[in-house]
Every structure is written in structure tokens, then in C-alpha cells.
PDB file of N, CA and C in Angstrom:
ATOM      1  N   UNK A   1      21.057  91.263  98.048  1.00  0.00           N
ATOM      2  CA  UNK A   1      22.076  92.250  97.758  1.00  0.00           C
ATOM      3  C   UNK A   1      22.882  91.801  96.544  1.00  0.00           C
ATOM      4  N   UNK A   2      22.697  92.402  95.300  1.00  0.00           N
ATOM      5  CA  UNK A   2      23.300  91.863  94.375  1.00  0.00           C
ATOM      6  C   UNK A   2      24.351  92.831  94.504  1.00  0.00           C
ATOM      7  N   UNK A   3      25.955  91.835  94.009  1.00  0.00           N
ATOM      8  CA  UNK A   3      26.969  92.227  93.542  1.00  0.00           C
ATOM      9  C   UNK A   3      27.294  92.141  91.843  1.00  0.00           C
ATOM     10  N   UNK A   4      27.609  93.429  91.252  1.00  0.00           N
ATOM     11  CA  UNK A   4      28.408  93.410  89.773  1.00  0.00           C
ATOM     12  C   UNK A   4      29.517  93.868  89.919  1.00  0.00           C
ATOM     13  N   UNK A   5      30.204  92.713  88.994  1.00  0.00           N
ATOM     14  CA  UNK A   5      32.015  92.924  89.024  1.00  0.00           C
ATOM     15  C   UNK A   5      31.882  93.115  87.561  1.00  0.00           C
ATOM     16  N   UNK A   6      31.879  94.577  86.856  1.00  0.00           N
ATOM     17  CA  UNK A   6      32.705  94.935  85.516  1.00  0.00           C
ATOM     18  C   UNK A   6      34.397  94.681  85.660  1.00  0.00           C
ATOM     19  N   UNK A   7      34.742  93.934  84.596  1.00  0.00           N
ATOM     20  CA  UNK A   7      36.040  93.652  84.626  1.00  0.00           C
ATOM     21  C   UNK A   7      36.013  94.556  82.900  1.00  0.00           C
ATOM     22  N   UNK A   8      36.908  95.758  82.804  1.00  0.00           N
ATOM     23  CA  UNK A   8      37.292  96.268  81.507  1.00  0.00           C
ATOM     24  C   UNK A   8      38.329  96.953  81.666  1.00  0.00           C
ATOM     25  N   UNK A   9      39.073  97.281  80.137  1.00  0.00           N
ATOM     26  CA  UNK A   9      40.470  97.738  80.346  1.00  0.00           C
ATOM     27  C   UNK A   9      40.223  99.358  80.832  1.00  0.00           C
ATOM     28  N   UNK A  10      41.639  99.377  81.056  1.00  0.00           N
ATOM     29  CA  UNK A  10      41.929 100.906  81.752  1.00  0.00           C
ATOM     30  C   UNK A  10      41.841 101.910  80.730  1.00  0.00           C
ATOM     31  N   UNK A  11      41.321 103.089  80.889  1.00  0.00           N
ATOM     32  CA  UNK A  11      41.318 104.188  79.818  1.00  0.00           C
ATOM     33  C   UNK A  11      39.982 104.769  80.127  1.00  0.00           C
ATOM     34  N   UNK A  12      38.655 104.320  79.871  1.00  0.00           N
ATOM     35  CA  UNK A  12      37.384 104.838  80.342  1.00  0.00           C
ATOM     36  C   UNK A  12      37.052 106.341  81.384  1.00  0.00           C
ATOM     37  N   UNK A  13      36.642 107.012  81.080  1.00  0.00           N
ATOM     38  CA  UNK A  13      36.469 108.008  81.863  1.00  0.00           C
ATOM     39  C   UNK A  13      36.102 107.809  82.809  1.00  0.00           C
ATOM     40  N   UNK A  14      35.641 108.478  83.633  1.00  0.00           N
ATOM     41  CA  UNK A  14      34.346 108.713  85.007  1.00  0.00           C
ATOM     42  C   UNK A  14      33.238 109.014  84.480  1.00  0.00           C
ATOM     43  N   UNK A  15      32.894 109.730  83.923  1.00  0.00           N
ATOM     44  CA  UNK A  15      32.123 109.648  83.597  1.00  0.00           C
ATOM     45  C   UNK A  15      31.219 108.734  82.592  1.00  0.00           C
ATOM     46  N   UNK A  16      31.486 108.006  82.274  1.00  0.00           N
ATOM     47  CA  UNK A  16      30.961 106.882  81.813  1.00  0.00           C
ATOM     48  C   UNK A  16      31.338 105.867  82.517  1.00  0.00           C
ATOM     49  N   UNK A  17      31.969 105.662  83.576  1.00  0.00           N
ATOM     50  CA  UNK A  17      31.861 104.918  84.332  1.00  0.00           C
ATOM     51  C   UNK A  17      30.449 104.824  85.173  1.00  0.00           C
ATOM     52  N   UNK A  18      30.347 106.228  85.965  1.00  0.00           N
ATOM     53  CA  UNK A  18      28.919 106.934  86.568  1.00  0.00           C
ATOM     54  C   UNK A  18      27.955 106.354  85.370  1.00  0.00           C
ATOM     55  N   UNK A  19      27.966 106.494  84.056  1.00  0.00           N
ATOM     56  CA  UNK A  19      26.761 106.122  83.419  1.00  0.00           C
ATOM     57  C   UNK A  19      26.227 104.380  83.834  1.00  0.00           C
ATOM     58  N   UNK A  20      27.873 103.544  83.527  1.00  0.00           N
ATOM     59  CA  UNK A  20      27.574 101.885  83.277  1.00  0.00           C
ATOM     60  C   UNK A  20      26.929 101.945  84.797  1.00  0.00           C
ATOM     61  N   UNK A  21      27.739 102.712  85.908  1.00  0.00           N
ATOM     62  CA  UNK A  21      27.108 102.101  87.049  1.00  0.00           C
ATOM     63  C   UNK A  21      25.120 102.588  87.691  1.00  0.00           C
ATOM     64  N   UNK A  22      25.182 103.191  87.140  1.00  0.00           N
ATOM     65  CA  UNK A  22      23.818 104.100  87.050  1.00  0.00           C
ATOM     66  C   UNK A  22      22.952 102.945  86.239  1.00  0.00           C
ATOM     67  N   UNK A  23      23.013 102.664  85.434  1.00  0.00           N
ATOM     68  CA  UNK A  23      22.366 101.791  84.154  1.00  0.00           C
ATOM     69  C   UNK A  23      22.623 100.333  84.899  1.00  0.00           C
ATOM     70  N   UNK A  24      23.214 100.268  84.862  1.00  0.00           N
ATOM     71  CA  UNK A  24      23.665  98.158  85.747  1.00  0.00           C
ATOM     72  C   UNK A  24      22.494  98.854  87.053  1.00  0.00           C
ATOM     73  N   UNK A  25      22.739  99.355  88.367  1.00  0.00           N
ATOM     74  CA  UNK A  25      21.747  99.500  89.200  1.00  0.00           C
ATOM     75  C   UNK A  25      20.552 100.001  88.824  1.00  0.00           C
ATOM     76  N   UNK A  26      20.023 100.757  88.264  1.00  0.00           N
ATOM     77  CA  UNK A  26      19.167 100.779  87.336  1.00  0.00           C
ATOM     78  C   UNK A  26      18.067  99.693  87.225  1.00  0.00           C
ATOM     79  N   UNK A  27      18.644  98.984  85.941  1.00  0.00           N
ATOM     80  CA  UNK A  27      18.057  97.789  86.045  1.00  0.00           C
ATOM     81  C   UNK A  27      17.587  96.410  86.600  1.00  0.00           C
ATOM     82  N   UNK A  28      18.739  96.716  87.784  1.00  0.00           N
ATOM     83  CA  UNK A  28      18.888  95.519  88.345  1.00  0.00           C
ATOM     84  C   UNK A  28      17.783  95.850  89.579  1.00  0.00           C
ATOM     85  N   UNK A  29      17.739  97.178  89.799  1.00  0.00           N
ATOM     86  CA  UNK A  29      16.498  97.693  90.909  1.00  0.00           C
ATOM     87  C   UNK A  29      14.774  97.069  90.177  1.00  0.00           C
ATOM     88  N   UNK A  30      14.972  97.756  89.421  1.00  0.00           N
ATOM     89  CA  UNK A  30      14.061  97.912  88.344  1.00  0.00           C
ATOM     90  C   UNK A  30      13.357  95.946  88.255  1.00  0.00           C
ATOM     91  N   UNK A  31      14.592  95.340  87.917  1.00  0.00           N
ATOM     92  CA  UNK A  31      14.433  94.051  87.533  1.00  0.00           C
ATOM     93  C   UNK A  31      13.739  93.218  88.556  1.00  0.00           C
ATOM     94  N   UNK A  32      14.478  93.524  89.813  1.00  0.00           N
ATOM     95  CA  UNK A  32      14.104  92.716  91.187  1.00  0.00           C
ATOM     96  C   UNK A  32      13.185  92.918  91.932  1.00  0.00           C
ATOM     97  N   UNK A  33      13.116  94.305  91.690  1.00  0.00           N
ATOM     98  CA  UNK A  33      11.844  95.129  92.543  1.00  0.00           C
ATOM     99  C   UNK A  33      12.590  95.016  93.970  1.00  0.00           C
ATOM    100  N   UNK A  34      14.006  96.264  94.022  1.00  0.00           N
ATOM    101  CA  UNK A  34      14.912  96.095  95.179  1.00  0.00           C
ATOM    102  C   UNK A  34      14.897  97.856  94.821  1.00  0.00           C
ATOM    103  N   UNK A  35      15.553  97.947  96.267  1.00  0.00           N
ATOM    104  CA  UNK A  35      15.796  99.476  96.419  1.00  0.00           C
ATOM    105  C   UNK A  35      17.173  99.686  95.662  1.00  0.00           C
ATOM    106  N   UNK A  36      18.047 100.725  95.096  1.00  0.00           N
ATOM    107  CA  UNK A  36      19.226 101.192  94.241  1.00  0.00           C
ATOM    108  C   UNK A  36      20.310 100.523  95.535  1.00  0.00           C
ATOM    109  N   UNK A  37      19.684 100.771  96.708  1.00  0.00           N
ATOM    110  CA  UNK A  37      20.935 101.249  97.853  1.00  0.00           C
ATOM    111  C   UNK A  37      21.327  99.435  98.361  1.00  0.00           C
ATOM    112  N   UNK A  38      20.523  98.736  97.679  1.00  0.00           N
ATOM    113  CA  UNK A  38      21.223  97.153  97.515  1.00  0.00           C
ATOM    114  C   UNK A  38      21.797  96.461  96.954  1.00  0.00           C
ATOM    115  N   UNK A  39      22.004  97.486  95.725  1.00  0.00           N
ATOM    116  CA  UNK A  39      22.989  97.176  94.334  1.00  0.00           C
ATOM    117  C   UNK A  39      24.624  97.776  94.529  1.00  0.00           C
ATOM    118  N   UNK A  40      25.284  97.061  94.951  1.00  0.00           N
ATOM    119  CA  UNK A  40      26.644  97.150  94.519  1.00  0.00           C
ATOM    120  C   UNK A  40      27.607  96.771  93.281  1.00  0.00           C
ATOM    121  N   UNK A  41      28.223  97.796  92.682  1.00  0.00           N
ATOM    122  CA  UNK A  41      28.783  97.455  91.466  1.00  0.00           C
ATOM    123  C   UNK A  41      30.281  97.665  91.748  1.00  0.00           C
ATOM    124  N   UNK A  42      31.309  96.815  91.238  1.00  0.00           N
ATOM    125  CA  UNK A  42      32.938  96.721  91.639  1.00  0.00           C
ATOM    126  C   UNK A  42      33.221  97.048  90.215  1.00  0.00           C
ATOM    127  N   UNK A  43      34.197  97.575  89.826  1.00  0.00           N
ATOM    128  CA  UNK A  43      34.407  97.946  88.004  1.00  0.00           C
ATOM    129  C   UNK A  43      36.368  97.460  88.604  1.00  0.00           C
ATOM    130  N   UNK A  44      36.410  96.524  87.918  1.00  0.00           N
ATOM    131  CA  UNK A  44      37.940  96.159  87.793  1.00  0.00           C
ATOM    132  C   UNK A  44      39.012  96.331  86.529  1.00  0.00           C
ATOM    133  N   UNK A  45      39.736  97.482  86.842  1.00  0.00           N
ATOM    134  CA  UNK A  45      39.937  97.835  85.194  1.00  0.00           C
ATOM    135  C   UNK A  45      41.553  96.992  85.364  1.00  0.00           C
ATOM    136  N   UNK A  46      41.726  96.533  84.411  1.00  0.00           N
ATOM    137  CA  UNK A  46      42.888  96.055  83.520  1.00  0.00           C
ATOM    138  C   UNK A  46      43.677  96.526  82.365  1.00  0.00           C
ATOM    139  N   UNK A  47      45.161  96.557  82.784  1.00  0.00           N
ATOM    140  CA  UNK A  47      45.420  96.536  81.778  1.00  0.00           C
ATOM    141  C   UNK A  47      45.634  95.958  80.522  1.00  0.00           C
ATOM    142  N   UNK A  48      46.118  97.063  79.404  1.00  0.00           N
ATOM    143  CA  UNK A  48      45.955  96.078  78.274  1.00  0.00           C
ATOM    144  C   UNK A  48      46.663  94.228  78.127  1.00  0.00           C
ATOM    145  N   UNK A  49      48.294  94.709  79.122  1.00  0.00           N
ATOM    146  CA  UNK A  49      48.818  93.717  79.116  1.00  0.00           C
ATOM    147  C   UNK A  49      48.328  92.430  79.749  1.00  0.00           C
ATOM    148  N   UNK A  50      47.327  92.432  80.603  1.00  0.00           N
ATOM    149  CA  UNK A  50      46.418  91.716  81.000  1.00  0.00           C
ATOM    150  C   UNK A  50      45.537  90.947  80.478  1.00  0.00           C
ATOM    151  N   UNK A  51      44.583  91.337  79.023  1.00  0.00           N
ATOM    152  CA  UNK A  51      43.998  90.912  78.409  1.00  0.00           C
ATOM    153  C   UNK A  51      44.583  90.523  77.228  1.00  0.00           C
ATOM    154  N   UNK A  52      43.318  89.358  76.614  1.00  0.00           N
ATOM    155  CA  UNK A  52      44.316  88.891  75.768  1.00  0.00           C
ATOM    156  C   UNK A  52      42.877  88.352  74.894  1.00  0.00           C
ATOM    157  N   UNK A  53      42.756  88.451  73.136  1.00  0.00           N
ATOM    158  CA  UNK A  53      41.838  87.842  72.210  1.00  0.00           C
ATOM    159  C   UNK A  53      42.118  87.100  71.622  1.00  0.00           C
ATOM    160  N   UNK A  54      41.603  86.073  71.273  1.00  0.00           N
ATOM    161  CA  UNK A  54      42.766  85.137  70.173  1.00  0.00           C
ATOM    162  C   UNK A  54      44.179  85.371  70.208  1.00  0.00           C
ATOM    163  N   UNK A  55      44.375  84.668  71.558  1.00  0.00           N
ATOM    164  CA  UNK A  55      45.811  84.088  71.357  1.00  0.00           C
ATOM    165  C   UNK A  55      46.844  85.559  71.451  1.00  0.00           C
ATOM    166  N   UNK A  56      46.058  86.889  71.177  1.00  0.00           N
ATOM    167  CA  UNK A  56      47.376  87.733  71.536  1.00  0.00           C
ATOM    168  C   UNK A  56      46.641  88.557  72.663  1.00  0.00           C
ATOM    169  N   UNK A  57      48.099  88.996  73.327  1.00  0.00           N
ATOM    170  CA  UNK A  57      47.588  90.286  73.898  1.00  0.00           C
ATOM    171  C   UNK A  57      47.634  91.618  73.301  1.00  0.00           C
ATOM    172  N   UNK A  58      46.419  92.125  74.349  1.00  0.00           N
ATOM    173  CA  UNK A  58      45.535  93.665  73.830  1.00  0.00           C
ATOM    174  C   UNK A  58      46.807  94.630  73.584  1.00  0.00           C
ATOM    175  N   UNK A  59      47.894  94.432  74.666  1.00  0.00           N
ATOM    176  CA  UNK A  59      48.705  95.213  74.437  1.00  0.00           C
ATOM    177  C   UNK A  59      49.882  95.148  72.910  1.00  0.00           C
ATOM    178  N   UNK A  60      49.836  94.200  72.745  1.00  0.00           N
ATOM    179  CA  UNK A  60      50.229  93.486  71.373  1.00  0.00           C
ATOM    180  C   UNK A  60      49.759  93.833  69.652  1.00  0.00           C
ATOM    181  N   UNK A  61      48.179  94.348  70.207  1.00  0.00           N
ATOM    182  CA  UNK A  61      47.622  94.575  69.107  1.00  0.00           C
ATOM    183  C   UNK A  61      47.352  95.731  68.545  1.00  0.00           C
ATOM    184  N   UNK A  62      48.386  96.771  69.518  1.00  0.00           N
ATOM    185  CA  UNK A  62      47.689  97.905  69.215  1.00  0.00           C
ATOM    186  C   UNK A  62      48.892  98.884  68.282  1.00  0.00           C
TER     187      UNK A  62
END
């Protein structure tokens, strides 16, 4: 039973959420030779103030 934890910032639609998680199980079926319904995906969104690139934060840079 594989688990994926997407960790990305907040803003992203649903619908492209539905895509990453479609595409991550997807492959990972595909990869293992596992059924879809053993793939769990967690998407942890953050905010900007949360993240941080060189030394600043996301929220900082914008």
C-alpha cells in the first residue's frame, strides 16, 4: 500500500489537484503492477508563510 504526501503551497485548484492525484496513482499502479485502489495520495498544502527558498520566505517574495 503505497502512501504519497504532496506537500505544495495553497492556491492550486481541484482540479489539478484530481489531475497530480490521477497521474501519481497512475503510475505508481502502473509501476508496481498494484491495483489504483492501493494507492493513497495526502496533498498537504501550505502556506506561503510556511515556505521558505534561500533564506526568505515565499510570503516575502512576492
Amino acid at each position: 500500500m503505497p502512501v504519497v504526501i504532496v506537500k505544495m503551497r495553497k492556491g492550486w485548484s481541484v482540479e489539478q489537484k484530481r489531475k497530480i492525484v490521477k497521474e501519481f496513482t497512475d503510475t505508481l499502479a502502473r509501476t508496481l503492477n498494484i491495483e489504483p485502489e492501493l494507492v493513497t495520495i495526502m496533498i498537504d498544502e501550505l502556506e506561503l508563510e510556511n515556505i521558505a527558498k534561500a533564506g526568505k520566505l515565499r510570503s516575502d517574495t512576492l
